[in-house]
Protein backbone atom coordinates (compact mmCIF):
# COMPACT_ATOMS: atom_id res chain seq x y z
CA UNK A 1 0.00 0.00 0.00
CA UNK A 2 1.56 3.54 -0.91
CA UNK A 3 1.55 5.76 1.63
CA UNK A 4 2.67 8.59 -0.15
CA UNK A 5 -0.11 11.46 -0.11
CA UNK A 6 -0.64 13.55 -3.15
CA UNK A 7 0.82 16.59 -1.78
CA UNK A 8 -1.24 19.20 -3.82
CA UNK A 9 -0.04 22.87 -3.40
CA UNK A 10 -1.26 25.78 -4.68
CA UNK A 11 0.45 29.64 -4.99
CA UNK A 12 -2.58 30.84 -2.60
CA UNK A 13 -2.07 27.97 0.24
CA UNK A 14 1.90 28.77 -0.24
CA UNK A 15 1.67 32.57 -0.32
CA UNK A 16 -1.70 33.12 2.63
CA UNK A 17 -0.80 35.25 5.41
CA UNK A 18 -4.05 35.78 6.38
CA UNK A 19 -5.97 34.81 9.34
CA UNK A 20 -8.57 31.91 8.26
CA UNK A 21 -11.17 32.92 10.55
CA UNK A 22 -11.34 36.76 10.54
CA UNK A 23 -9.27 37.47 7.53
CA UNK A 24 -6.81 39.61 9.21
CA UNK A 25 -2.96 39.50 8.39
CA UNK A 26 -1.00 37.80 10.52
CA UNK A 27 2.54 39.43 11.57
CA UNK A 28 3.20 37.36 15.14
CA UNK A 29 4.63 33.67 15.28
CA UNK A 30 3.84 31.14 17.88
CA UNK A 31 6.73 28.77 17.13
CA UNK A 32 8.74 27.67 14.19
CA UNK A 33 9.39 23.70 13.96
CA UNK A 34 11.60 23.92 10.53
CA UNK A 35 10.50 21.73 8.44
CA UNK A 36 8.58 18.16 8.38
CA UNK A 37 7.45 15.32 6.21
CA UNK A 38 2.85 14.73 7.16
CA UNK A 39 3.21 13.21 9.97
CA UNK A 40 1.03 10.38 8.74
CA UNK A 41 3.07 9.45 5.37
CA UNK A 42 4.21 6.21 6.48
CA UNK A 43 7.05 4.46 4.24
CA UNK A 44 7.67 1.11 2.61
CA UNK A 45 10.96 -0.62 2.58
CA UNK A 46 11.05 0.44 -1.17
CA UNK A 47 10.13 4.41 -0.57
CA UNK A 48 12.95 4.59 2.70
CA UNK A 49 15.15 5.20 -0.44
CA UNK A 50 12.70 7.79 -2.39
CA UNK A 51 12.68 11.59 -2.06
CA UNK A 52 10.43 12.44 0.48
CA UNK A 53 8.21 16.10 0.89
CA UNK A 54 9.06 17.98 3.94
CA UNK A 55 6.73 20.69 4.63
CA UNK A 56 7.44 24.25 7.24
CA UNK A 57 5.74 23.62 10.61
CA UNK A 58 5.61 27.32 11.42
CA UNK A 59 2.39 28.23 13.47
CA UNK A 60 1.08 31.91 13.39
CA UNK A 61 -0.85 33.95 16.07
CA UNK A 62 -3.91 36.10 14.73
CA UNK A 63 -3.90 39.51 17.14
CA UNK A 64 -7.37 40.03 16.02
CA UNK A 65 -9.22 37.11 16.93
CA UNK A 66 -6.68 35.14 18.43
CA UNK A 67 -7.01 32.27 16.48
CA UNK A 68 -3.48 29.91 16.56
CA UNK A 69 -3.04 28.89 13.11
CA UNK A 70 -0.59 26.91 10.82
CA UNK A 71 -0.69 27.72 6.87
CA UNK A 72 -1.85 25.12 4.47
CA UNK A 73 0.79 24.26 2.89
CA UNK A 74 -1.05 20.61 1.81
CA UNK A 75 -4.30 20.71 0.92
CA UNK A 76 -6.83 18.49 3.51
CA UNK A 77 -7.82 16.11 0.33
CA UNK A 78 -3.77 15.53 0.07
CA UNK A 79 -3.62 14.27 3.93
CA UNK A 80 -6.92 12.61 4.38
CA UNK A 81 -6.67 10.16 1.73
CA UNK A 82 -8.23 6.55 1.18
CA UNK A 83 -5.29 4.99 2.93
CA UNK A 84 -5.57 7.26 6.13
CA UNK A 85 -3.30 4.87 8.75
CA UNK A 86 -4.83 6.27 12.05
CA UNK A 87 -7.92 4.21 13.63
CA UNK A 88 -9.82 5.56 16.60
CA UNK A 89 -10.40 1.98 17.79
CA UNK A 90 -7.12 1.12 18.38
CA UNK A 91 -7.28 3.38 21.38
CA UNK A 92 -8.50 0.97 24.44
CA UNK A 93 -9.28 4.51 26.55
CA UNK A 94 -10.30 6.62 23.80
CA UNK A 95 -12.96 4.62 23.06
CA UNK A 96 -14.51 4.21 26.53
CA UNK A 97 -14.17 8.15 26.34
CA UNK A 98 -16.28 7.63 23.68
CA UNK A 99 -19.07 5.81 25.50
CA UNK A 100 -19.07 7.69 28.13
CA UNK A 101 -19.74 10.86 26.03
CA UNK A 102 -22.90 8.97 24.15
CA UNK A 103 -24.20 8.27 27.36
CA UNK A 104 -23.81 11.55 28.62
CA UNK A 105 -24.79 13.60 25.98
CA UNK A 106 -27.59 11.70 25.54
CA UNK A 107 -29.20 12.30 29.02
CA UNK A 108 -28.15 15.76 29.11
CA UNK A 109 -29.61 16.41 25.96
CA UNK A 110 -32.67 14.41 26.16
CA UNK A 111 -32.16 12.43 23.12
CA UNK A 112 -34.18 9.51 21.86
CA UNK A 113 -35.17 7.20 18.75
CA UNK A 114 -36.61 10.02 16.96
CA UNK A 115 -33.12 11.96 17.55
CA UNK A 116 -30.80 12.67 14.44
CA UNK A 117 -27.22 12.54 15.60
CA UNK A 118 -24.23 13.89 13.46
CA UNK A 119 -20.77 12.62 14.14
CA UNK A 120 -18.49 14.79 11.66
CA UNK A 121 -15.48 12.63 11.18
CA UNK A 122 -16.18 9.50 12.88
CA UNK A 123 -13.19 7.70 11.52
CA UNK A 124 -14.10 3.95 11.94
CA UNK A 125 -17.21 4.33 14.32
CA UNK A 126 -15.74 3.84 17.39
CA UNK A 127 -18.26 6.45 18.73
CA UNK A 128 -21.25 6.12 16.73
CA UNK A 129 -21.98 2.44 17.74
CA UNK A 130 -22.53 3.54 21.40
CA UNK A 131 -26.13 5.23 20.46
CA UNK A 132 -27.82 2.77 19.51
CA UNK A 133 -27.73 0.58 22.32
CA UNK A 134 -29.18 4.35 24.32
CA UNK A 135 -31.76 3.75 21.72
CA UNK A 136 -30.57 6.79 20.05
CA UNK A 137 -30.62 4.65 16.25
CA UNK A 138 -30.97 7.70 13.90
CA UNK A 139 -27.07 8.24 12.89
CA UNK A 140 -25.37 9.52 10.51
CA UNK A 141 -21.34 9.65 10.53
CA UNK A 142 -19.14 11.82 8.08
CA UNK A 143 -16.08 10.56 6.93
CA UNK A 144 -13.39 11.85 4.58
CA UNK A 145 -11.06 8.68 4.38
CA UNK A 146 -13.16 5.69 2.70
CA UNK A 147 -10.43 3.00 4.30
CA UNK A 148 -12.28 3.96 7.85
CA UNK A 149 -15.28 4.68 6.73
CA UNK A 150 -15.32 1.32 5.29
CA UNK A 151 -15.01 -0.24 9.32
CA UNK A 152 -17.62 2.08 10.83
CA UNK A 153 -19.74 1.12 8.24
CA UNK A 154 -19.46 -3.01 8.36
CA UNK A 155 -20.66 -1.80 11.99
CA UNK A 156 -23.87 -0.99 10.39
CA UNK A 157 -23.55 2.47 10.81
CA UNK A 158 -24.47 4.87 7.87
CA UNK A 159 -21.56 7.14 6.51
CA UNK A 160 -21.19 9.87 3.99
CA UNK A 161 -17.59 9.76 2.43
CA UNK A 162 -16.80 12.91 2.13
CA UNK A 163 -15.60 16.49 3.54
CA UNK A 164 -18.20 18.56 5.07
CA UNK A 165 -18.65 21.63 4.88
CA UNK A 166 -21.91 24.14 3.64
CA UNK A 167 -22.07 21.78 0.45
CA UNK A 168 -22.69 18.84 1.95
CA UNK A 169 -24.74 20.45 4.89
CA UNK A 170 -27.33 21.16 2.48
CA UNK A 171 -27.45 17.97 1.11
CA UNK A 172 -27.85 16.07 4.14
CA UNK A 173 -30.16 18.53 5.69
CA UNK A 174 -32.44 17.86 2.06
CA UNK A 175 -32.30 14.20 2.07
CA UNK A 176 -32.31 13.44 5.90
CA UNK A 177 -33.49 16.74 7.99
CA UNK A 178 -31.74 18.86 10.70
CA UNK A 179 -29.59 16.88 13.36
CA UNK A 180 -30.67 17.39 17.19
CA UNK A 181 -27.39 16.87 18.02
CA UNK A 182 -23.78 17.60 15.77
CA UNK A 183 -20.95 16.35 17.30
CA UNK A 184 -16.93 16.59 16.01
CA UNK A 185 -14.39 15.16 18.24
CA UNK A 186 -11.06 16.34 17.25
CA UNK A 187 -11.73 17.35 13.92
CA UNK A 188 -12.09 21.36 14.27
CA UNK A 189 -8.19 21.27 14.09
CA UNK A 190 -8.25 19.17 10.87
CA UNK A 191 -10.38 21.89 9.26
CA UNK A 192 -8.72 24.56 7.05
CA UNK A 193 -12.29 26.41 6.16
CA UNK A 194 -13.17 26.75 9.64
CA UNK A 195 -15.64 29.18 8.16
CA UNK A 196 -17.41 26.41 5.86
CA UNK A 197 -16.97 23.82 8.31
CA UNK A 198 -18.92 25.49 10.80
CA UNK A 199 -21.11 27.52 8.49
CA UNK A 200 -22.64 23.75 7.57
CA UNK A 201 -22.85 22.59 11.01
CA UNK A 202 -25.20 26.29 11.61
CA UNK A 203 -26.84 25.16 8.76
CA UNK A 204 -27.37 21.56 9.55
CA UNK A 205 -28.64 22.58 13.16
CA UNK A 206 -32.03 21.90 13.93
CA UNK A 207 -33.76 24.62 16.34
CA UNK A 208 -33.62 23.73 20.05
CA UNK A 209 -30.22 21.53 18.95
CA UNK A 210 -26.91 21.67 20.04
CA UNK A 211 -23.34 20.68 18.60
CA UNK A 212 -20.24 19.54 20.49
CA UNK A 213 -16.59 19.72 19.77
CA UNK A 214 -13.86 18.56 21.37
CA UNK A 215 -10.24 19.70 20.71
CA UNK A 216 -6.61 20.12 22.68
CA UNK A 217 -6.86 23.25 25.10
CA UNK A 218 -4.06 25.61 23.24
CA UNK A 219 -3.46 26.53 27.15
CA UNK A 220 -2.44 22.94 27.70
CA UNK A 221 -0.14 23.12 24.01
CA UNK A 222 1.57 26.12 26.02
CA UNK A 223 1.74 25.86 29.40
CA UNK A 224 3.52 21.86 28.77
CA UNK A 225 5.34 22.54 26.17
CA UNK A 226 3.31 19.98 24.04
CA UNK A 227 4.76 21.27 20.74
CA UNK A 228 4.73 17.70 19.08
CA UNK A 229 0.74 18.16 18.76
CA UNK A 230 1.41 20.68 15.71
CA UNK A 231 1.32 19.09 12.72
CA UNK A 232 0.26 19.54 8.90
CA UNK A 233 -2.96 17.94 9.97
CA UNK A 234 -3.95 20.41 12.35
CA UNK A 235 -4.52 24.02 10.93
CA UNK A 236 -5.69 25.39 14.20
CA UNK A 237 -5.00 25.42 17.68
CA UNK A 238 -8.18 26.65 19.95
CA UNK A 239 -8.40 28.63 22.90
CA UNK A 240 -12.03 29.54 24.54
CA UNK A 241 -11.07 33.20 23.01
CA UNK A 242 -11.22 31.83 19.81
CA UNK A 243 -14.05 29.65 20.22
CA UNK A 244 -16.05 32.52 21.29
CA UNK A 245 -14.97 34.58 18.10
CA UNK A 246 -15.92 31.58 15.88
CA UNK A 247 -19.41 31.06 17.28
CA UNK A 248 -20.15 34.95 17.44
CA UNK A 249 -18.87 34.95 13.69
CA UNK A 250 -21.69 32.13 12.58
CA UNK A 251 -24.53 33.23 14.81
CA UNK A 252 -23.49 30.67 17.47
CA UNK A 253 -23.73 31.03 21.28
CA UNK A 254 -20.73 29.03 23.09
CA UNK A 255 -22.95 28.44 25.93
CA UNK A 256 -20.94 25.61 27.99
CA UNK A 257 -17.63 23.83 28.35
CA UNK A 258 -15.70 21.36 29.80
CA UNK A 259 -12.28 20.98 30.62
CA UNK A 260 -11.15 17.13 30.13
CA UNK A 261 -7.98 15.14 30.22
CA UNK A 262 -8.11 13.80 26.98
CA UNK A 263 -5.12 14.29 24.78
CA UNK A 264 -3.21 16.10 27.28
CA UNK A 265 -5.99 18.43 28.22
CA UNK A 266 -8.70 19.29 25.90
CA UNK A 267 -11.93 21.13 26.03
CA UNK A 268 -15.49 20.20 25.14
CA UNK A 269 -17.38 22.82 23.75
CA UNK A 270 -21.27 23.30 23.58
CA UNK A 271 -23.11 25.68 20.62
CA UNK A 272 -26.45 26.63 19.84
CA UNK A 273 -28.33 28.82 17.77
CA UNK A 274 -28.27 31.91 19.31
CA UNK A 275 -30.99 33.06 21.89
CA UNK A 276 -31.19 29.11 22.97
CA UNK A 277 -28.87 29.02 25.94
CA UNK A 278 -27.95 30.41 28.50
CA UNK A 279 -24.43 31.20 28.51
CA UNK A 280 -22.66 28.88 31.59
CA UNK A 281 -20.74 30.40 34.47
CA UNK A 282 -18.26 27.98 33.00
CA UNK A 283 -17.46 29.81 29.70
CA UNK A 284 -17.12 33.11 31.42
CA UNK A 285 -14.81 32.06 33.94
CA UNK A 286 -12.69 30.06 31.47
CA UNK A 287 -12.31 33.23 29.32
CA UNK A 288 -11.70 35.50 31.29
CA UNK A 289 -8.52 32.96 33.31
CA UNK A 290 -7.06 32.86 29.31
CA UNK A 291 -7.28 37.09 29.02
CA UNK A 292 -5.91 37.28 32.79
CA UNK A 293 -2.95 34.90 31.46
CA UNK A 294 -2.44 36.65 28.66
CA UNK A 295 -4.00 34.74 25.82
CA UNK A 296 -4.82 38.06 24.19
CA UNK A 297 -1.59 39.72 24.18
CA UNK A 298 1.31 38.83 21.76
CA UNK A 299 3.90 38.88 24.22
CA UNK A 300 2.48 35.38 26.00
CA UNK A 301 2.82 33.92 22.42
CA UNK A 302 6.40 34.97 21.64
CA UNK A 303 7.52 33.60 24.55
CA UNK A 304 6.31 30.08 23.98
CA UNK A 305 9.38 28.90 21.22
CA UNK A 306 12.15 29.48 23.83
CA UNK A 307 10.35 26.81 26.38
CA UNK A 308 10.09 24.26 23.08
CA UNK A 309 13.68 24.89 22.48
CA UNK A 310 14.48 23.50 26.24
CA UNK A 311 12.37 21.04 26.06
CA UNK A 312 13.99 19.56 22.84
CA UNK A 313 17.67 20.16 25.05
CA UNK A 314 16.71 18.30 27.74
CA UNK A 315 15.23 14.87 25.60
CA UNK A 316 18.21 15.03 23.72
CA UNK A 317 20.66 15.07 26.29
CA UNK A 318 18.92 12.46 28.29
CA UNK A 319 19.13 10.31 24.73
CA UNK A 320 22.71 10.85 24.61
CA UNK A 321 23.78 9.69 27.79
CA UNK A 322 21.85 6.83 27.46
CA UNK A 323 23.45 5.99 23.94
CA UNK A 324 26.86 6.58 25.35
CA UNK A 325 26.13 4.41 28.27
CA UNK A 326 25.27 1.69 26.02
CA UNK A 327 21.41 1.18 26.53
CA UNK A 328 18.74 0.02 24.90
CA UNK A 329 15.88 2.28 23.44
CA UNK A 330 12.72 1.83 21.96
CA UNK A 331 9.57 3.87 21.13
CA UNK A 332 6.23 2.79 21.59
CA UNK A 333 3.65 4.06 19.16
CA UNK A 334 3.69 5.55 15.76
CA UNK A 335 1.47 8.74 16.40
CA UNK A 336 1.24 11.71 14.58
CA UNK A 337 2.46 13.69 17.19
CA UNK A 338 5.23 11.41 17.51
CA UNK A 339 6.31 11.89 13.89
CA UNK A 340 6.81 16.28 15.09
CA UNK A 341 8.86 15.48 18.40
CA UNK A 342 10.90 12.84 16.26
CA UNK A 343 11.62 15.38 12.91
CA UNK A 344 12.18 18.30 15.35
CA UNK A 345 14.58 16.64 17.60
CA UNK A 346 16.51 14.86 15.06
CA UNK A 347 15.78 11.51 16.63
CA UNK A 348 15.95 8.58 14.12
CA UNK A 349 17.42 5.35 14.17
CA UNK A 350 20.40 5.95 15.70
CA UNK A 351 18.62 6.61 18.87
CA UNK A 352 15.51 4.21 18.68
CA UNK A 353 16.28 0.39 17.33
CA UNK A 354 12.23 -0.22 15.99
CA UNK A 355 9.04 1.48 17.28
CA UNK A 356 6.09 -0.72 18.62
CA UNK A 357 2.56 0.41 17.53
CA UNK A 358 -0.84 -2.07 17.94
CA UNK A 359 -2.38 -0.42 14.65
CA UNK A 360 -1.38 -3.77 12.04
CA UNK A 361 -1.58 -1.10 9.31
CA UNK A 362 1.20 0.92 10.18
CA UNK A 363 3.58 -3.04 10.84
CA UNK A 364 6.25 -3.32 8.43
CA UNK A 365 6.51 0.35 7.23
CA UNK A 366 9.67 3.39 8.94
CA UNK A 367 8.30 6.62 10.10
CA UNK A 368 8.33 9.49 7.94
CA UNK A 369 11.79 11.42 7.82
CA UNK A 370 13.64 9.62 10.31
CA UNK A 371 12.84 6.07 8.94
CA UNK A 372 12.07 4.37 12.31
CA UNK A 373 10.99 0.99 11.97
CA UNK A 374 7.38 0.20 12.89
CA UNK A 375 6.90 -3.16 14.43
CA UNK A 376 4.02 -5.11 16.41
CA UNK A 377 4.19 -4.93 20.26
CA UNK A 378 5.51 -8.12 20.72
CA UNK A 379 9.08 -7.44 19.08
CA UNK A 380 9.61 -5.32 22.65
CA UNK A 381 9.10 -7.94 25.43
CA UNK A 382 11.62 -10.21 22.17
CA UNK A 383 14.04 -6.81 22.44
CA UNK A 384 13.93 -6.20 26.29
CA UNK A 385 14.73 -2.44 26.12
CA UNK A 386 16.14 -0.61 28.87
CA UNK A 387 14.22 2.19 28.15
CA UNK A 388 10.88 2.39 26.05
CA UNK A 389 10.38 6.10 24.75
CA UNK A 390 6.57 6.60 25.30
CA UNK A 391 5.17 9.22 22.10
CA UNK A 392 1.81 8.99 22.49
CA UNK A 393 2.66 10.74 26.52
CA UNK A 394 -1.43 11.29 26.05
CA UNK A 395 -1.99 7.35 27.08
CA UNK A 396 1.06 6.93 28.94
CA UNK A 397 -1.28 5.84 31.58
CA UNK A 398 -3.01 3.04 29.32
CA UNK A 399 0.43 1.87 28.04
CA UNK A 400 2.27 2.00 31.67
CA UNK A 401 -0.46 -0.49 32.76
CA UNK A 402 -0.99 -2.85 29.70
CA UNK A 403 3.45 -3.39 29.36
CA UNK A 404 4.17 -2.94 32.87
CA UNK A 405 5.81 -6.21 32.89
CA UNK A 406 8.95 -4.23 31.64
CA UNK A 407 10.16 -3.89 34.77
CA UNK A 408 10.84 -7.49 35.06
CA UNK A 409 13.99 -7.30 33.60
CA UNK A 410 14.59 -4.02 34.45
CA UNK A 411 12.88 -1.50 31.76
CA UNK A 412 11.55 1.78 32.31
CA UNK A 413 9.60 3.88 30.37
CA UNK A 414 10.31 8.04 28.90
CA UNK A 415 7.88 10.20 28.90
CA UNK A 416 9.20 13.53 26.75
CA UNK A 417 6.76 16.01 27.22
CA UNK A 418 6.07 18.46 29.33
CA UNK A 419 9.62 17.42 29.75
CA UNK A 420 11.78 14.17 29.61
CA UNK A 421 10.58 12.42 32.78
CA UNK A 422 11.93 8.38 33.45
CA UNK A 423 8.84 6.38 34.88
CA UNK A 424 10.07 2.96 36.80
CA UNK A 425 6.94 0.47 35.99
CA UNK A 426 7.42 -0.74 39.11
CA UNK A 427 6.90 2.58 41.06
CA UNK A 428 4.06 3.20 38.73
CA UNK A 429 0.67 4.01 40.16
């Protein structure tokens, strides 16, 4: 299978320096990563030899609506192809996070068999196939990549393949009515229209509904240095500021949120039509702690590539001295955001032998740039590391717990960000 996307640039996506929300220029930079291969371009043994695209990872700050934003450098339909390699399901806790959220939203919300629920980007349908059990069977999921698609729908769930945006609002709206409830779970990153993408979800809105999106907190990307979460695939980075500025923009009201641990920290986000809700205590308090810390002032953002730049230091050095001390080190996972902290910090295989992912479609195949091998779980217990460099640090607590058994001969795990921390297994909580 060729992994290769078809990296389609344009003069306009090459040349923009204009904010994509409010249209203003942007002048300020949040952080500049050089350069990087998509982060989800995984080789073959024959392409390791091939010339391979490397795109700038240089992330902007809008100082009129304070939206976070990377260029588009590759268009979405060159990333988010038929051979996407990245399966919700393949995440033990993310899809219990999942469940819980169906069963939640569906009490708060009051939903039932006459419902229409909207899951914009449901990748393989490891959310959608909690409704119907909640007897919440009206679903629809929208899906860009038709290699997941394909799984959610041998789950009998119904999917559109496609991008959504006001186009394809209207045409589901025409052929199956207004959803009660829209729902994107980290896909308002993935969107480089944020004005289309939300336009359609206003338009798709029935009266009295509500839609719900869940992203990383940009506070969280700051304050922990969790630079390896920029990537081509994510345009924006969201603070409540912004959210607010995007829902006035549409006719929205941001009437509640939630902070949650996902991801390293992430916020769930309520909208409505406007004059529906009441706007929560919640959203006012959470905006106004981002303005008290800063989050509309350049200088906070200026600040923030001097605390990636230590953070790089520090993983390095600790990689070093346990090269030159003659240890063993493995990663475990093949995320996107591993494929940033990898490219940025230079580490290939000279510092990690193989990396160990469970997703079977990303076995066989080297990471992009740094050509890391990619092998199934089991070739670490056969390699007995002495240290196993954790990338996805968002389930560090699901992986700690399933390979644990490390310890046995003596293992421990890295975690690299906020900064590189050693965790002994058997210590572990």
């Amino acid at each position: 299978m060729n992994m290769h996307v078809d990296a389609r640039v344009t003069k306009s996506q090459t040349t923009s320096s204009t904010c994509r929300l409010c249209g203003a220029g942007l002048k300020h930079s949040l952080v500049d990563l050089g350069k990087s291969p998509l982060c989800e371009t995984f080789l073959d043994a024959r392409q390791v030899d091939m010339m391979e695209p490397f795109f700038p990872l240089h992330v902007l700050v809008c100082d009129s609506c304070w939206l976070v934003q990377l260029k588009e450098y590759v268009a979405a339909d060159g990333i988010f192809t038929d051979h996407y390699p990245y399966f919700s399901s393949f995440s033990t806790s993310w899809v219990e996070h999942a469940r819980r959220y169906c069963e939640m939203i569906t009490e708060r919300r009051g939903l039932t068999k006459d419902s229409f629920a909207v899951e914009l980007a449901c990748n393989d349908g490891y959310l959608l196939q909690h409704f119907s059990p909640l007897g919440v069977t009206s679903i629809l999921g929208v899906e860009p990549t038709a290699n997941t698609a394909e799984v959610a729908a041998g789950k009998g769930i119904p999917v559109v393949v496609d991008f959504f945006g006001v186009a394809l609002a209207k045409k589901i709206k025409a052929e199956r009515g207004e959803a009660d409830l829209i729902l994107g779970n980290n896909v308002l990153a993935h969107v480089p229209d944020l004005n289309d993408f939300v336009g359609g979800a206003k338009l798709l809105l029935k009266k009295g509904g509500a839609i719900t999106f869940e992203f990383p907190h940009l506070q969280n990307l700051i304050e922990q240095n969790q630079f390896d979460t920029i990537y081509h695939e994510h345009f924006c980075y969201f603070s409540a500021i912004a959210i607010d500025a995007i829902a006035k923009r549409h006719g929205l009201t941001f009437f509640d949120v939630e902070e949650i641990s996902t991801h390293g920290g992430s916020l769930r986000v309520y909208l409505a039509h406007d004059g529906e809700e009441e706007v929560a205590p919640a959203v006012k308090a959470l905006i106004a702690r981002e303005e008290r810390l800063g989050y509309k002032t350049v200088a906070l953002y200026a600040a923030y590539e001097e605390q990636v730049k230590a953070t790089k230091r520090k993983l390095l050095s600790f990689l070093i001295e346990a090269k030159n001390a003659g240890k063993k080190i493995v990663g475990y996972g093949a995320p996107g955001k591993g494929n940033t902290l990898l490219n940025y910090c230079g580490i290939g295989a000279d510092f990690l032998d193989f990396t160990v992912d469970r997703n079977p479609h990303k076995h066989g195949r080297f990471t992009p740039g740094t050509h890391i091998p990619v092998l199934p779980v089991e070739a670490l217990d056969a390699a007995r590391p002495d240290y196993v460099l954790i990338l996805p640090w968002n389930l560090r607590k699901e992986i700690v717990a399933q390979m644990r058994h490390i310890g046995q001969w003596g293992g421990k795990f890295v975690v690299p960000i906020p900064e590189a921390t050693v965790i002994d297994p058997e210590a572990a909580s």
